[in-house]
C-alpha atoms as a PDB file:
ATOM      1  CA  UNK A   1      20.372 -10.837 -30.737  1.00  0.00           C
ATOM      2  CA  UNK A   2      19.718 -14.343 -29.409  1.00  0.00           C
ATOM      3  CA  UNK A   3      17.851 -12.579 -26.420  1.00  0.00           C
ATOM      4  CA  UNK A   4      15.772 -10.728 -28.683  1.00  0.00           C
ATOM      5  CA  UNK A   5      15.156 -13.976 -31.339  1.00  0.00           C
ATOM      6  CA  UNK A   6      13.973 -16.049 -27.926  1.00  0.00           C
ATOM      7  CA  UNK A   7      11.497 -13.653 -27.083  1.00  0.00           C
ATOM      8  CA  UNK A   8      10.008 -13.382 -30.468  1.00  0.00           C
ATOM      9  CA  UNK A   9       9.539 -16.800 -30.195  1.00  0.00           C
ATOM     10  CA  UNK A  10       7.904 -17.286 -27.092  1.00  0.00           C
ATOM     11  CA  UNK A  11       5.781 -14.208 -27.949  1.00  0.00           C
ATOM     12  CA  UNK A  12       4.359 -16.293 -31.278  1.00  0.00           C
ATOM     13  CA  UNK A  13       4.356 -19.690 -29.168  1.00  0.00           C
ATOM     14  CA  UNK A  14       2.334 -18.557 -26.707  1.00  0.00           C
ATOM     15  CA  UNK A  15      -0.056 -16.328 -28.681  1.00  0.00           C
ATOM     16  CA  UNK A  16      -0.548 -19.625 -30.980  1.00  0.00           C
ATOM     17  CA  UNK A  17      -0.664 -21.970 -27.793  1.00  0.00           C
ATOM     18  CA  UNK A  18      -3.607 -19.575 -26.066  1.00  0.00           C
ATOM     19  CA  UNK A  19      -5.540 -19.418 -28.971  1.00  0.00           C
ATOM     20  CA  UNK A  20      -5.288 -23.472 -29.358  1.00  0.00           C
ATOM     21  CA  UNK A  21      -6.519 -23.542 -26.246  1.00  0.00           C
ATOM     22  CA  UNK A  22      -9.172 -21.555 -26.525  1.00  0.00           C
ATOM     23  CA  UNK A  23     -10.641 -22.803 -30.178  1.00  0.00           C
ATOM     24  CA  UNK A  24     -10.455 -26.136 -28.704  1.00  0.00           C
ATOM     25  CA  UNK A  25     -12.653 -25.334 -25.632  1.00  0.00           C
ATOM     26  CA  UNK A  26     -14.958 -24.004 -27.852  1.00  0.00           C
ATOM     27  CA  UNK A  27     -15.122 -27.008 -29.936  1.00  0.00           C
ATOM     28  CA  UNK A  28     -15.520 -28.943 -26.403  1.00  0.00           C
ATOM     29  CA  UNK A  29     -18.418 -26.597 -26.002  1.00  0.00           C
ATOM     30  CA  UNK A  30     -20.604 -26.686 -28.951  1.00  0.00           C
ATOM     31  CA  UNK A  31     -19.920 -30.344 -29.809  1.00  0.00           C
ATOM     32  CA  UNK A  32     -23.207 -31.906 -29.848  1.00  0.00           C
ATOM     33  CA  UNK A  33     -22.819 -34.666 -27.947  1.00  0.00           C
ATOM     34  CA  UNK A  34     -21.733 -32.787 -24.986  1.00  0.00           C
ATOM     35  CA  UNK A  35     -24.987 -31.165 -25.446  1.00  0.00           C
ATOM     36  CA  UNK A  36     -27.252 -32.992 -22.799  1.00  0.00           C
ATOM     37  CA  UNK A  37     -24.115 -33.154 -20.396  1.00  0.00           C
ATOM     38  CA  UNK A  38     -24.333 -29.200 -20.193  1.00  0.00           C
ATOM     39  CA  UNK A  39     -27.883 -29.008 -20.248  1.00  0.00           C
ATOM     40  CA  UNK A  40     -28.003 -31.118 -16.476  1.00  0.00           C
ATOM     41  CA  UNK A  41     -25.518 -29.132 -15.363  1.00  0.00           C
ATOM     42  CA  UNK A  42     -27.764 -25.793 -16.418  1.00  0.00           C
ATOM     43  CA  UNK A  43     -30.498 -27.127 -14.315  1.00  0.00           C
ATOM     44  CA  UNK A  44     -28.397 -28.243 -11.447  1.00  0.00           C
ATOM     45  CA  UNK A  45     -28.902 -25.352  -8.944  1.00  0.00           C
ATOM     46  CA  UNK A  46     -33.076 -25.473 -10.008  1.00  0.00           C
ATOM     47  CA  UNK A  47     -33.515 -28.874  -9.095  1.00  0.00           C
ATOM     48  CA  UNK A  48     -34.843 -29.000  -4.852  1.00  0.00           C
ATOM     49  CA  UNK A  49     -33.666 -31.692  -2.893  1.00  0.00           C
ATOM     50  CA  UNK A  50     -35.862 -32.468   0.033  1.00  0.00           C
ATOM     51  CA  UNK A  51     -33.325 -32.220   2.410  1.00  0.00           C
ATOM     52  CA  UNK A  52     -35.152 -33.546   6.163  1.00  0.00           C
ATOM     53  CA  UNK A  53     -35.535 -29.640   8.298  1.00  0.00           C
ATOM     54  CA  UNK A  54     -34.407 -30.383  11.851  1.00  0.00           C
ATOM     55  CA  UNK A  55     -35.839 -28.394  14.625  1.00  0.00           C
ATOM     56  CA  UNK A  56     -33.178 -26.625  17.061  1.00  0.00           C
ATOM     57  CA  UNK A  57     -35.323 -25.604  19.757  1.00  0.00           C
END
């Protein structure tokens, strides 16, 4: 019985600890002023660098 109370506990914990998490990274996500953070990051692998080119001969 206590075995079997414990587990139906941790079952409901965890489903309502998960989805916590995950409504609250969505919030993180769409909050607007996170909104030009995200939008460098988006353009990160765009941007070139002009690295120097080295010649190995």
């Amino acid at each position: 019985m206590t075995y079997d109370l414990l587990a139906h506990f941790i079952k409901i914990g965890g489903t309502v600890a998960f989805t916590s998490v995950f409504v609250l990274a969505i919030i993180y996500a769409l909050w607007p002023q996170n909104r030009e953070r995200f939008e460098r990051a988006a353009h990160l692998p765009l941007e070139t660098h002009d690295a120097p080119e080295t010649d190995h001969d």
